[in-house]
Protein backbone atom coordinates (compact mmCIF):
# COMPACT_ATOMS: atom_id res chain seq x y z
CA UNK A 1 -92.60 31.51 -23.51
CA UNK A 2 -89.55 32.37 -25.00
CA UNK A 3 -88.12 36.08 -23.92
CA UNK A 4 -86.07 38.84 -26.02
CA UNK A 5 -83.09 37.55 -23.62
CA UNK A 6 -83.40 34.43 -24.39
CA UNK A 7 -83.53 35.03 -28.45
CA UNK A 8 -80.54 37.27 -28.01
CA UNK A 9 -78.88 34.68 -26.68
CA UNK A 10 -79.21 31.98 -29.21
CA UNK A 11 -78.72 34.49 -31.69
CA UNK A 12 -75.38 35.44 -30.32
CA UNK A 13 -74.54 31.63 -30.41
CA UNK A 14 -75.27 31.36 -33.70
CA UNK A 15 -73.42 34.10 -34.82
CA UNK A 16 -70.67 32.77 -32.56
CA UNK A 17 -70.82 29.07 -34.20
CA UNK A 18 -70.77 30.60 -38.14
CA UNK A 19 -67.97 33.01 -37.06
CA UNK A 20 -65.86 30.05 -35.73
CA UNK A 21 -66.41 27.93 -38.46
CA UNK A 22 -66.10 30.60 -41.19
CA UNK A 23 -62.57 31.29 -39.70
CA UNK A 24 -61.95 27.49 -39.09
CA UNK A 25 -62.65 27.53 -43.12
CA UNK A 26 -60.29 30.16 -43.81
CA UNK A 27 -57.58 28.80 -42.32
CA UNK A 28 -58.04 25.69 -44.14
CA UNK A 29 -58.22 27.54 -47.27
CA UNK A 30 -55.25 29.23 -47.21
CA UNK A 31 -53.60 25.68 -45.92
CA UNK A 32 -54.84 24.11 -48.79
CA UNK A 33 -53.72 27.23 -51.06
CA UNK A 34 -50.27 26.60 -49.86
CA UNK A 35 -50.12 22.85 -51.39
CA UNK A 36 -49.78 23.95 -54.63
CA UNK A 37 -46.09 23.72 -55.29
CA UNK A 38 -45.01 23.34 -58.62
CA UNK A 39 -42.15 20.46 -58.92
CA UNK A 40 -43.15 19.40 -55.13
CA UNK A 41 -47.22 18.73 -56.20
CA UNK A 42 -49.76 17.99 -54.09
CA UNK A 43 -50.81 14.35 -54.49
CA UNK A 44 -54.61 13.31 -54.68
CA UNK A 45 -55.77 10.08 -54.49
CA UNK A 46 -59.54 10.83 -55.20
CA UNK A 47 -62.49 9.68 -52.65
CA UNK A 48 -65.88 9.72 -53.33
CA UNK A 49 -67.72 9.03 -49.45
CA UNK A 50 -67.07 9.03 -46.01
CA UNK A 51 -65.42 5.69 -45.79
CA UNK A 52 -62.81 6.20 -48.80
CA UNK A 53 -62.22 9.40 -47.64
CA UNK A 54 -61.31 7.85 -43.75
CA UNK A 55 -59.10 5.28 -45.57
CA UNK A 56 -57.12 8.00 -47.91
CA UNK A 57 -56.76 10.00 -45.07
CA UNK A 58 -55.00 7.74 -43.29
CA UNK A 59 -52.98 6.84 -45.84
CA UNK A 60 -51.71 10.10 -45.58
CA UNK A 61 -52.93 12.03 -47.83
CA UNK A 62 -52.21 15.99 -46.94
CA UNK A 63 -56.04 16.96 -48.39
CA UNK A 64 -58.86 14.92 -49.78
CA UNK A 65 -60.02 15.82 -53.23
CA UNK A 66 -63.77 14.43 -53.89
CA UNK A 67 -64.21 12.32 -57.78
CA UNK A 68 -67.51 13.37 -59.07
CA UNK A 69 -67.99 10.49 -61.09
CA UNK A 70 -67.01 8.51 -58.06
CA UNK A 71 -69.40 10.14 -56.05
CA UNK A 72 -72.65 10.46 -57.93
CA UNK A 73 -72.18 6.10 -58.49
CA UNK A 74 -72.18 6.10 -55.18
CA UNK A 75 -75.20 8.28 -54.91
CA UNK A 76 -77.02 6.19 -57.18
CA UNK A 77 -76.41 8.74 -60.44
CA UNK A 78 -74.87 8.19 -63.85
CA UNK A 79 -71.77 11.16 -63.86
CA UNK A 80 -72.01 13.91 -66.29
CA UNK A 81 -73.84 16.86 -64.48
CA UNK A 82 -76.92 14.29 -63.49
CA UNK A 83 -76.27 15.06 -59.77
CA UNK A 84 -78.52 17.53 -57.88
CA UNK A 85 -76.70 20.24 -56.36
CA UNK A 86 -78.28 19.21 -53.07
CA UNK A 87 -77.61 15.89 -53.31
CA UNK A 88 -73.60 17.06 -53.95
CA UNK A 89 -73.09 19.39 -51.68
CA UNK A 90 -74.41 16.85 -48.97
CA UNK A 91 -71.92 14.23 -49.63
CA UNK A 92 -69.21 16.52 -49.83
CA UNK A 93 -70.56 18.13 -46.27
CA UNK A 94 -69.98 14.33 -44.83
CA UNK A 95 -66.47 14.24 -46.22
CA UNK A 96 -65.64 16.98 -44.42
CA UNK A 97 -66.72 16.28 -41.55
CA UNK A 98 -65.32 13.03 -41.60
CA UNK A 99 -61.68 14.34 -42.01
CA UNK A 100 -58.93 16.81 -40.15
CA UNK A 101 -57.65 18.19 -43.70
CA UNK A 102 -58.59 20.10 -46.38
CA UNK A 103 -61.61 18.94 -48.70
CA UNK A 104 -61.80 20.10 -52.10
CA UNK A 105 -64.76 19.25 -54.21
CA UNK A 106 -65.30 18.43 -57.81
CA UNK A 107 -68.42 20.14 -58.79
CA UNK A 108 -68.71 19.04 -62.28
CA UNK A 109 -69.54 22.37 -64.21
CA UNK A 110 -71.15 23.97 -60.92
CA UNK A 111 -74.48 22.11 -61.03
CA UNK A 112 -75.76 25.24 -62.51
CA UNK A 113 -77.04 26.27 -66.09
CA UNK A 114 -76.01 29.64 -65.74
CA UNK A 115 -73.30 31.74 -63.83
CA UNK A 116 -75.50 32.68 -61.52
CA UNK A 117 -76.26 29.22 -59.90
CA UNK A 118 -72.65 28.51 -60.27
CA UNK A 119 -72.17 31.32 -57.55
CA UNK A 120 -75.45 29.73 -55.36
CA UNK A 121 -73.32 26.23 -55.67
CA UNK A 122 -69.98 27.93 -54.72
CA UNK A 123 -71.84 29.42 -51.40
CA UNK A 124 -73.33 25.97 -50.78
CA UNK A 125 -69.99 24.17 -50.67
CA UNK A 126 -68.54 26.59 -48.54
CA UNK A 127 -71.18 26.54 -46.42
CA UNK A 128 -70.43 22.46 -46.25
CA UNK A 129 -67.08 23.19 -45.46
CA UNK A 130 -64.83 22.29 -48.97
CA UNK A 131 -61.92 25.09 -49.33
CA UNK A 132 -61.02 24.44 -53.26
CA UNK A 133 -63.47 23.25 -56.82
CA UNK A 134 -62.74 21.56 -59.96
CA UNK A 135 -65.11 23.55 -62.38
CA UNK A 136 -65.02 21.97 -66.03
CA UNK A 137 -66.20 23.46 -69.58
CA UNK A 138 -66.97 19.98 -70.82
CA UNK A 139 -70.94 20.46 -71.74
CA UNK A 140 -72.91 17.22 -71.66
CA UNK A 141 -75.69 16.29 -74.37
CA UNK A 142 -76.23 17.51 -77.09
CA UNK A 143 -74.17 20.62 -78.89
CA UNK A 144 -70.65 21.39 -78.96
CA UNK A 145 -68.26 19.47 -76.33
CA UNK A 146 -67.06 22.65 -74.33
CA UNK A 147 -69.07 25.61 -73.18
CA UNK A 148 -68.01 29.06 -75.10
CA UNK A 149 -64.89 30.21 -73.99
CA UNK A 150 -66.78 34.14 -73.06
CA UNK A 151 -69.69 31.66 -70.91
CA UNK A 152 -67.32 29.60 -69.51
CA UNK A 153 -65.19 32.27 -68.12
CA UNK A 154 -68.63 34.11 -67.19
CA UNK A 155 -69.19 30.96 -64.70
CA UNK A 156 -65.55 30.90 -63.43
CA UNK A 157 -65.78 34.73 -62.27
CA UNK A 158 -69.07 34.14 -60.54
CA UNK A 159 -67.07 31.53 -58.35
CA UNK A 160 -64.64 33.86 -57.75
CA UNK A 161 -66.67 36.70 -56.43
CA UNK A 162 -69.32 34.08 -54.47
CA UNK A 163 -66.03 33.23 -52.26
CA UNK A 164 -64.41 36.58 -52.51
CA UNK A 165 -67.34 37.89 -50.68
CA UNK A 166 -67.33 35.01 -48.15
CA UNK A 167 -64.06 36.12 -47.04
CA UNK A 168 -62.69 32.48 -48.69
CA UNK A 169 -59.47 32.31 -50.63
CA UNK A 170 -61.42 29.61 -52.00
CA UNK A 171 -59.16 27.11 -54.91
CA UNK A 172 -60.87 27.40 -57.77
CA UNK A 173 -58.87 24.69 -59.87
CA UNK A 174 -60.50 25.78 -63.93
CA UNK A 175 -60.53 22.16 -65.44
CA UNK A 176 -60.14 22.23 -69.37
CA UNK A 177 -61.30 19.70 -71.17
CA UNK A 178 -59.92 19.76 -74.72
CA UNK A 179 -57.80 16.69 -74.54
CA UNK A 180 -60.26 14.55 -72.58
CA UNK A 181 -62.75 15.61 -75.38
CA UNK A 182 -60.39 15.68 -78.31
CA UNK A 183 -61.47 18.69 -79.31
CA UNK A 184 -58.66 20.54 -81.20
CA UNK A 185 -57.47 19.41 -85.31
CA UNK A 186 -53.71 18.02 -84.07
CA UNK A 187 -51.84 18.07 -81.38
CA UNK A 188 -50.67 21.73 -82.09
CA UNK A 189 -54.02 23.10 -82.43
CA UNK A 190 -54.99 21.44 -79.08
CA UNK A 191 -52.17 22.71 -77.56
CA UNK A 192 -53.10 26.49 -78.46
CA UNK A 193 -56.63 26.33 -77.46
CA UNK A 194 -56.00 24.69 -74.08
CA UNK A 195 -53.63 27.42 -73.33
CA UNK A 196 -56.06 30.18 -74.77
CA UNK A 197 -58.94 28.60 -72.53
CA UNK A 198 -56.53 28.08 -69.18
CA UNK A 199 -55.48 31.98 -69.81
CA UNK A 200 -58.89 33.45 -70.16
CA UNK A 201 -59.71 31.20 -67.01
CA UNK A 202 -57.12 32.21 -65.06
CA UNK A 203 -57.60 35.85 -66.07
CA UNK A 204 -61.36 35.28 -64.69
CA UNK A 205 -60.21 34.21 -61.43
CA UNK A 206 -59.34 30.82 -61.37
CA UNK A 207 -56.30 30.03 -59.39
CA UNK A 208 -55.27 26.60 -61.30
CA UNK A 209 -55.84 24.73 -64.23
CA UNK A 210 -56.92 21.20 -64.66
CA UNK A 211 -56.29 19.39 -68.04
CA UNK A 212 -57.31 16.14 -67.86
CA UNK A 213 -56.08 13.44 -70.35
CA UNK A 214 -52.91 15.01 -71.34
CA UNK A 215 -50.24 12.58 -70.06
CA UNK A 216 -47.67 12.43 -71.90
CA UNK A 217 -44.24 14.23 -70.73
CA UNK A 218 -43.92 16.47 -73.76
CA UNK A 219 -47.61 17.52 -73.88
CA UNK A 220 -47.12 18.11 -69.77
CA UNK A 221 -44.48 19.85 -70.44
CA UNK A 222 -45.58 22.28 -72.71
CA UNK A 223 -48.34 23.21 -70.43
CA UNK A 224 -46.60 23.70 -67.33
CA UNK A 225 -44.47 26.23 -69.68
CA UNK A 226 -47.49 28.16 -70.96
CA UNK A 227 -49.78 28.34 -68.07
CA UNK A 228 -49.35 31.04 -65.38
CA UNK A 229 -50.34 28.98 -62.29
CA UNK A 230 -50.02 25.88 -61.29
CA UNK A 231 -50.80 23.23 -63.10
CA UNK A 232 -52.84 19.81 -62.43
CA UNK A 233 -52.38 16.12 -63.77
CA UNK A 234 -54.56 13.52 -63.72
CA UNK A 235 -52.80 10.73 -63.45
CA UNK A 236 -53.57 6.90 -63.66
CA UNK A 237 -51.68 3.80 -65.91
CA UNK A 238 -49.63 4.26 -68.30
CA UNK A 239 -49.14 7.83 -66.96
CA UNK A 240 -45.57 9.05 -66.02
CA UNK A 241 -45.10 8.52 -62.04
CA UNK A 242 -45.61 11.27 -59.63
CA UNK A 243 -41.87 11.99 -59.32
CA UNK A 244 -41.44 12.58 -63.08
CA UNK A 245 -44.69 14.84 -63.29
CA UNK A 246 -43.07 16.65 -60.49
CA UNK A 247 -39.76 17.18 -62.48
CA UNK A 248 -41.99 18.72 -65.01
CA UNK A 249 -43.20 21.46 -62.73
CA UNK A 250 -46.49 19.90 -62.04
CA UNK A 251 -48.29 21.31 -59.18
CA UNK A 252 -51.04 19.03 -58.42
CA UNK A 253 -51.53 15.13 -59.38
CA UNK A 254 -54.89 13.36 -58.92
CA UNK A 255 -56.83 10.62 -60.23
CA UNK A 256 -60.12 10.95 -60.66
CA UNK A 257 -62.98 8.15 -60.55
CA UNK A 258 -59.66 5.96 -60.78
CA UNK A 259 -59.94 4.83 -57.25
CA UNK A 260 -63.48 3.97 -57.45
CA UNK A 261 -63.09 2.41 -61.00
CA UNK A 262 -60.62 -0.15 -59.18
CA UNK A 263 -62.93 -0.51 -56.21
CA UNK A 264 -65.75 -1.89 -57.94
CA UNK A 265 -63.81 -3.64 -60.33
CA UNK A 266 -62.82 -5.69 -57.15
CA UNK A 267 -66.17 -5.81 -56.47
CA UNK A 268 -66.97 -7.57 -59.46
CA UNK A 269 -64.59 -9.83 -59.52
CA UNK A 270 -65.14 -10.99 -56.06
CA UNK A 271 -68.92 -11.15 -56.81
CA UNK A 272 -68.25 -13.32 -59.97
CA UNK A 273 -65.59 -15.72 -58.56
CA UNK A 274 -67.96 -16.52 -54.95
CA UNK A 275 -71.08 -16.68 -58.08
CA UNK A 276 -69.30 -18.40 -60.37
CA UNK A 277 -66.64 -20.66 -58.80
CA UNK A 278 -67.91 -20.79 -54.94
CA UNK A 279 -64.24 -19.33 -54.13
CA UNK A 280 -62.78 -16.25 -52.20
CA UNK A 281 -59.59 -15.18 -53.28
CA UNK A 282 -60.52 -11.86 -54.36
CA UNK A 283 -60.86 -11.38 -50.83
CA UNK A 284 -57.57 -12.14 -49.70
CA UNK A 285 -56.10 -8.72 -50.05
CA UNK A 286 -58.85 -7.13 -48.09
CA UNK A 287 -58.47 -4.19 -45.16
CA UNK A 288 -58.62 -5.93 -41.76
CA UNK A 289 -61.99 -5.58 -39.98
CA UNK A 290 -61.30 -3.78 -37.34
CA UNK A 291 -58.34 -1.14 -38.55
CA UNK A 292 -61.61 -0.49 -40.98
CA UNK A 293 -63.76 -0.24 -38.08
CA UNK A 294 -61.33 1.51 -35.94
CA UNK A 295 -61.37 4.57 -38.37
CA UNK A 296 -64.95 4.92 -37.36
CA UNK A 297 -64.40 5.03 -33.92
CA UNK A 298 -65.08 1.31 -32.94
């Protein structure tokens, strides 16, 4: 039978444990905070599991960002809010255990149809570890392309306050997505509502802005010069290179699913040359068996 002493103990060790790691988690936040340099940005190259996070790790990547299109393919799930927050937070609870840097994780619009559940999903993925989220305003199916600007900002707050009162300076990077939608008559026009959405965003407590699919130096440019916090790129070909976005002021540079795009690109390409031809040579290039191994302890 199991005494008072005995529960007091394991309750103090579980106390202990959640303290240490709670602290452990701060300290990687505010490490991760720190990153964000504007013309010196913090470089990204996406992972989506355990293994691709080992391998950019080693490449030396100073933090591991998670792609959530990346990661639901490789949970079996089309991207585009389909993932279970359950299902998420799990993989992104692997990546961090599977690496000595800060994780930050891409949690599509917060896996959550209302502010609310944004704020459960924020707790979750602390819990698992992650010190930074992407949040977008894209909205998937049917309707209008971005959530209302007053909703969207509703969700963003809720973040804020669900870490705030974890004792988390939690990165919440506010992703915009009026250039990867289109949405906007002119470049002008897009312009002004991407900076109207990254203010109110930032106003509601986001600590960066993400605007994916503007490239170009000019458009870049302008942003960096009408956005009060740093600023994030994502990057890919036919984008300018990493030094140039840097010489714009950019704070951050990522690159999505990009990474996993080219992955299983290879894959298919190796599959249809062995199917096809009976040959190898997509193989040729591939990571040595045991440095792979070797990252997994073997």
């Amino acid at each position: 039978m199991t005494n008072q002493n005995d529960t007091a103990t394991a309750t103090a060790v579980v106390a202990a444990a959640s303290a240490h790691a709670s602290a452990s988690t701060s300290v990687s936040a505010s490490a991760f905070r720190a990153l964000h340099t504007p013309g010196t940005p913090l470089v990204l190259p996406n992972a989506w599991d355990v293994a691709s996070a080992r391998v950019v790790r080693a490449a030396g990547a100073r933090a591991v960002a998670t792609t959530s299109a990346g990661l639901a393919w490789a949970l079996g799930t089309a991207d585009g809010d389909r993932l279970t927050r359950d299902r998420a937070v799990a993989a992104v609870a692997a990546i961090v255990d599977a690496v000595d840097v800060p994780v930050t994780a891409d949690i599509e619009s917060g896996y959550a149809p209302d502010a609310a559940g944004v704020a459960d999903t924020v707790r979750a993925v602390l819990d698992a570890g992650a010190v930074g989220v992407n949040i977008e305003d894209a909205r998937h199916g049917a309707g209008e392309p971005l959530r209302p600007l007053a909703e969207q900002s509703e969700r963003i707050a809720a973040a804020r306050k669900a870490a705030d009162a974890a004792g988390v300076e939690l990165f919440v990077n506010a992703r915009v997505d009026t250039y990867l939608r289109g949405v906007g008559e002119g470049p002008d026009a897009r312009l002004a509502l991407t900076l109207e959405r990254a203010a109110a965003y930032l106003a509601a407590g986001a600590d960066g802005v993400f605007v994916p699919g503007a490239v170009d130096t000019a458009t870049v440019a302008a942003l960096v010069e009408g956005i009060d916090g740093p600023v994030n790129v994502m990057a890919g070909p036919g984008a300018p290179p990493v030094a140039d976005l840097a010489g714009l002021g950019v704070a951050r540079v990522s690159v999505g699913s990009g990474i996993a795009q080219a992955a299983h690109a290879l894959v298919r390409r190796a599959a249809t040359e062995l199917l096809a031809e009976g040959t190898y040579g997509a193989l040729a290039d591939g990571l040595d068996y045991g440095e792979l191994n070797e990252l997994f302890g073997g």
